[in-house]
N, C-alpha and C. Protein backbone atom coordinates (compact mmCIF):
# COMPACT_ATOMS: atom_id res chain seq x y z
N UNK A 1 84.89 35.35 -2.35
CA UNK A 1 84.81 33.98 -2.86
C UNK A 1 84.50 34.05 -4.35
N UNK A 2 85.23 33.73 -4.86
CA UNK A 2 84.79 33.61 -6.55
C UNK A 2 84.11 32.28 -7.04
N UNK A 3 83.36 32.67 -8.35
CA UNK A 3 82.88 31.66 -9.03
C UNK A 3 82.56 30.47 -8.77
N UNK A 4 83.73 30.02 -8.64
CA UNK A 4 83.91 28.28 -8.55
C UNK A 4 83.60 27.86 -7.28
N UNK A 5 83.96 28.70 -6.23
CA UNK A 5 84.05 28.65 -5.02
C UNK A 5 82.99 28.49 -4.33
N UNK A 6 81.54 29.31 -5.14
CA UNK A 6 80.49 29.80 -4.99
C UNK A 6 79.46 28.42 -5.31
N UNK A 7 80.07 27.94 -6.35
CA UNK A 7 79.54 26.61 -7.01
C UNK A 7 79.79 25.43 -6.05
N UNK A 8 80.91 25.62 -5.59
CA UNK A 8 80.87 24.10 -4.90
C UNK A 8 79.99 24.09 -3.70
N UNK A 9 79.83 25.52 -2.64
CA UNK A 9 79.46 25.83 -1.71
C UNK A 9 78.00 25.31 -2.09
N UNK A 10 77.26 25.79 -3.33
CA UNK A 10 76.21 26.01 -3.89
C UNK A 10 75.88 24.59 -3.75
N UNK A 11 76.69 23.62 -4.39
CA UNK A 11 76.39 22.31 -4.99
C UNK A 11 76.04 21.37 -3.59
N UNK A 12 77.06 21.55 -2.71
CA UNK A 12 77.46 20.48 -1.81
C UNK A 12 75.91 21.10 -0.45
N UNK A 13 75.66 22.40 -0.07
CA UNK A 13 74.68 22.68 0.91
C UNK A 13 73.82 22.40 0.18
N UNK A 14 73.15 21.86 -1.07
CA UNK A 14 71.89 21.48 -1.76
C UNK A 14 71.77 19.69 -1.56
N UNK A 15 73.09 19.33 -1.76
CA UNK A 15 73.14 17.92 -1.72
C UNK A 15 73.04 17.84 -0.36
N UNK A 16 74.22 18.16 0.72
CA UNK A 16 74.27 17.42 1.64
C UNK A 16 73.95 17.82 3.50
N UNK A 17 73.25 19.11 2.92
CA UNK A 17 72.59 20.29 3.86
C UNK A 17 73.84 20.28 5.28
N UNK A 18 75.15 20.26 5.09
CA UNK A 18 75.88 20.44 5.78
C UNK A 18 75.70 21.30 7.52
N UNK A 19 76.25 20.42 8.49
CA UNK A 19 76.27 21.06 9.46
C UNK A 19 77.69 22.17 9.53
N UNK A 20 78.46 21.60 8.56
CA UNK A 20 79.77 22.39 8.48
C UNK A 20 80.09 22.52 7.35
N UNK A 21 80.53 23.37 6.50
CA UNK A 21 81.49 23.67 5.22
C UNK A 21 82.46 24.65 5.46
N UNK A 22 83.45 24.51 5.05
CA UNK A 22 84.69 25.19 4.42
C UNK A 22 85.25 24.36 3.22
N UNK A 23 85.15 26.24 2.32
CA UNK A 23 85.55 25.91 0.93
C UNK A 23 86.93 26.77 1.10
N UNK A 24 87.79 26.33 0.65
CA UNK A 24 89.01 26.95 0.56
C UNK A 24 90.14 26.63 -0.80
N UNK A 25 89.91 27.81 -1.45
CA UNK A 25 90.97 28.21 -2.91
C UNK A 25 92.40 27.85 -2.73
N UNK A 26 92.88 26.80 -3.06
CA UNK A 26 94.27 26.27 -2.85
C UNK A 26 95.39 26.35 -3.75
N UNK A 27 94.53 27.23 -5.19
CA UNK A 27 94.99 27.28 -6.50
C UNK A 27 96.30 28.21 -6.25
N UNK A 28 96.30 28.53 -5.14
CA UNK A 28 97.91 29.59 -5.58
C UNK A 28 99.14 28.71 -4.97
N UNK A 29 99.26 27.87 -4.11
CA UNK A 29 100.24 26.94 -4.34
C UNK A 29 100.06 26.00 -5.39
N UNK A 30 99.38 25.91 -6.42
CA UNK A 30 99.84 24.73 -7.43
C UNK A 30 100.06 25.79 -8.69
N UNK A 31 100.50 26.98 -8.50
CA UNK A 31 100.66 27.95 -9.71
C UNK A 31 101.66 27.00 -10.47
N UNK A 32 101.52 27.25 -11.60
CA UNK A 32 102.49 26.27 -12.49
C UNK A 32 102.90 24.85 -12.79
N UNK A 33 101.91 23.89 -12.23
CA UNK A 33 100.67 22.86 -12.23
C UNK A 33 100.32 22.24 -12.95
N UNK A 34 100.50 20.92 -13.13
CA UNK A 34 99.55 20.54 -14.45
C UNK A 34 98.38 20.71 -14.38
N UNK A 35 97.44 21.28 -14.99
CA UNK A 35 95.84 21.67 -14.37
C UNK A 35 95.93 22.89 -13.85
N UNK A 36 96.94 23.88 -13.28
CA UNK A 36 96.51 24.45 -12.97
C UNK A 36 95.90 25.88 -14.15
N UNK A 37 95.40 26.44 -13.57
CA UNK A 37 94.75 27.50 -14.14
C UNK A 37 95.14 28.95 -13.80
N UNK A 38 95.71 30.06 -14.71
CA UNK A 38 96.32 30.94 -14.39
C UNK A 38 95.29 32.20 -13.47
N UNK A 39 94.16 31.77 -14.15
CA UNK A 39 92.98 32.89 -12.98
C UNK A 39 92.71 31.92 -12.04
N UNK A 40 93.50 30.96 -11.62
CA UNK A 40 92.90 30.27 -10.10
C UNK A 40 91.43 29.76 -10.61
N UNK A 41 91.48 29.12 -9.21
CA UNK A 41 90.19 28.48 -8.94
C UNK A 41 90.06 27.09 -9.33
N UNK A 42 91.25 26.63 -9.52
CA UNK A 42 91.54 25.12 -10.46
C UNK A 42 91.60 23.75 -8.85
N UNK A 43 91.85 24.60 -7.56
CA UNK A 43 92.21 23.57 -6.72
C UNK A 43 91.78 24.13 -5.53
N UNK A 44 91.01 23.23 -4.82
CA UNK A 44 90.37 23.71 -3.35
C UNK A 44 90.48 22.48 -2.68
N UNK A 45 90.50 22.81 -1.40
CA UNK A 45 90.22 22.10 -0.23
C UNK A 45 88.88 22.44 0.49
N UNK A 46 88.15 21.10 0.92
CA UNK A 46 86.85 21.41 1.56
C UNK A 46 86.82 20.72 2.58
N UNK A 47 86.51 20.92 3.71
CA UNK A 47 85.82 20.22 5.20
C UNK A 47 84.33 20.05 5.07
N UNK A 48 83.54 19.05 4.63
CA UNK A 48 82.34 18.89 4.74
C UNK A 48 81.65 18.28 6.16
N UNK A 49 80.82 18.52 7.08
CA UNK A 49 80.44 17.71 8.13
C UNK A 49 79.10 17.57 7.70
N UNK A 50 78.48 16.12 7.22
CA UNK A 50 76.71 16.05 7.66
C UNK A 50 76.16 14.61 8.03
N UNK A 51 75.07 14.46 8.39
CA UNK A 51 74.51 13.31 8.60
C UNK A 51 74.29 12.87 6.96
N UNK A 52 74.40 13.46 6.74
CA UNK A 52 74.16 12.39 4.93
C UNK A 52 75.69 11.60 4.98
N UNK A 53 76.35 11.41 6.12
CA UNK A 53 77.64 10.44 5.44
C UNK A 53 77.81 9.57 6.98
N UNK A 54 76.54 9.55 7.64
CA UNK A 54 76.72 8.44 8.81
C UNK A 54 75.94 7.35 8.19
N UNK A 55 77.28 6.42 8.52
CA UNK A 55 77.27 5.05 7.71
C UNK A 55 77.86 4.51 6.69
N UNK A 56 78.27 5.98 5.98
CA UNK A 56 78.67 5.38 4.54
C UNK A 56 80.45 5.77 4.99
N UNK A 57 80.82 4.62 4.14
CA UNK A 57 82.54 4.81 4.02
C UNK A 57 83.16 5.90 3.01
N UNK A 58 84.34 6.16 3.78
CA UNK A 58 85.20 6.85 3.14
C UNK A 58 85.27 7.48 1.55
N UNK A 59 85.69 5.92 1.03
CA UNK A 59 85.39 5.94 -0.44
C UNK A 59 84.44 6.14 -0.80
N UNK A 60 83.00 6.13 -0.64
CA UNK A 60 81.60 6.32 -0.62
C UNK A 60 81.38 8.10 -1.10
N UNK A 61 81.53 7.99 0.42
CA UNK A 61 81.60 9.63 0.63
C UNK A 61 82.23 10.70 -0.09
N UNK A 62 83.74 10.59 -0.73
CA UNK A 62 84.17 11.09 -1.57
C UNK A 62 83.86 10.76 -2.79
N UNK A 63 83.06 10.01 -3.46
CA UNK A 63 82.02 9.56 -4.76
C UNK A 63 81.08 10.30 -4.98
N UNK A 64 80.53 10.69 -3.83
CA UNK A 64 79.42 11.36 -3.34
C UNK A 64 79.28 12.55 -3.66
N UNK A 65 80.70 13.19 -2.97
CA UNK A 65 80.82 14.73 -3.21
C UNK A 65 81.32 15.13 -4.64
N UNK A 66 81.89 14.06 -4.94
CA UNK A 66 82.28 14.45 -6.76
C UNK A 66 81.38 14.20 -7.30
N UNK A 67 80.15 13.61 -7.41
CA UNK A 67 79.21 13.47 -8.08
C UNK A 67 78.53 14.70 -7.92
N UNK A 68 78.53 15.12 -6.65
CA UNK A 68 77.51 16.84 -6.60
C UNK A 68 78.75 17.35 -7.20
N UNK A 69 79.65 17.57 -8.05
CA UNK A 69 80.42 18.64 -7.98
C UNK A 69 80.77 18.53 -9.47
N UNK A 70 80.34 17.55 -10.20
CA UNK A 70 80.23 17.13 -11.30
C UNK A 70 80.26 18.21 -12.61
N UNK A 71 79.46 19.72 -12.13
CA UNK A 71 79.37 20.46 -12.87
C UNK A 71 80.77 21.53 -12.79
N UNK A 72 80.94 21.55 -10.91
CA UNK A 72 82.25 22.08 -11.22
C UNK A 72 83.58 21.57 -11.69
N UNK A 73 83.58 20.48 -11.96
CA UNK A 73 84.63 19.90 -12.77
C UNK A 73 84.81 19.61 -14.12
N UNK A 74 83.83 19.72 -14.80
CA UNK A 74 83.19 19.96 -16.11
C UNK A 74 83.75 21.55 -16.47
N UNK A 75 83.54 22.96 -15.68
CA UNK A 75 83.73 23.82 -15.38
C UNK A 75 85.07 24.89 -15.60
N UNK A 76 86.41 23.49 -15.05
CA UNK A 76 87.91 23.79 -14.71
C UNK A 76 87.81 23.67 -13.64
N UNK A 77 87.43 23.26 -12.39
CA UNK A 77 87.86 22.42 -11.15
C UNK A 77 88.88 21.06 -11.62
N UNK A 78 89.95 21.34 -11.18
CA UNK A 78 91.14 20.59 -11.48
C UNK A 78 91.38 19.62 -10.32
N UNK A 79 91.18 19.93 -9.07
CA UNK A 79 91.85 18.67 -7.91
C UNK A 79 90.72 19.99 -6.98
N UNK A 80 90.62 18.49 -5.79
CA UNK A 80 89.66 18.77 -5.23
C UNK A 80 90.27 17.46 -3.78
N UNK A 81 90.36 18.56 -2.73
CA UNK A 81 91.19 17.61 -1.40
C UNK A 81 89.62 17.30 -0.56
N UNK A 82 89.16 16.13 -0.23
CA UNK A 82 88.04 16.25 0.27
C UNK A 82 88.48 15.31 2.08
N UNK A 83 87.67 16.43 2.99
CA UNK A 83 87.28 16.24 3.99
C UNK A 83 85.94 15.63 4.36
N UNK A 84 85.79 14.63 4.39
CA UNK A 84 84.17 14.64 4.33
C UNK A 84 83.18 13.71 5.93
N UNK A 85 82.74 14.40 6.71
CA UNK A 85 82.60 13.44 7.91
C UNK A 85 81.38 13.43 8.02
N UNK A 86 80.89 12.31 8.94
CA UNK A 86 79.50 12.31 10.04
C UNK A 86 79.90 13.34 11.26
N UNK A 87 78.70 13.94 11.48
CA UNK A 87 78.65 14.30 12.91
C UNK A 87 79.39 13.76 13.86
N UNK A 88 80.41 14.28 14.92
CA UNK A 88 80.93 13.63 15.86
C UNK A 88 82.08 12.86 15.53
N UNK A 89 82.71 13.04 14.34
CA UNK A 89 83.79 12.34 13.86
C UNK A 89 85.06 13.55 13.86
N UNK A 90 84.90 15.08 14.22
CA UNK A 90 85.76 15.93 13.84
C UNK A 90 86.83 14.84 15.10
């Protein structure tokens, strides 16, 4: 897992003490990209599961996680596909 990868993992189990994460590097299908970045790490997909998002909506929730992630996008985090649930919603 590199860098960035390490950061979001870092960012999002501090914020949202996840019952589930997957971080996953998506940067090699957008090679040649606007945004993308030739050492990768510019585009991930994440599955977040926690009780920090029972109740709150959709749009909420993805506000949420870009706000913890704030530094990795500041960073070169370019696009960011977010999964984000309550418990019992997989």
């Amino acid at each position: 897992m590199g860098a960035v990868a390490e950061l979001i993992k870092s960012r999002l189990e501090t914020a949202f003490a996840p019952e589930r994460l997957e971080v996953v590097d998506d940067s090699d299908r957008h090679a040649g990209h606007a945004g993308a970045s030739e050492s990768g790490e510019s585009h991930f997909n994440v599955v977040i599961v926690s009780s920090a998002f029972q109740g709150v909506g959709r749009v909420d929730r993805q506000r949420r996680v870009n706000k913890a992630l704030a530094e990795a996008f500041a960073g070169g985090l370019h696009a960011l596909s977010i999964k984000a649930l309550a418990p019992g919603e997989e």
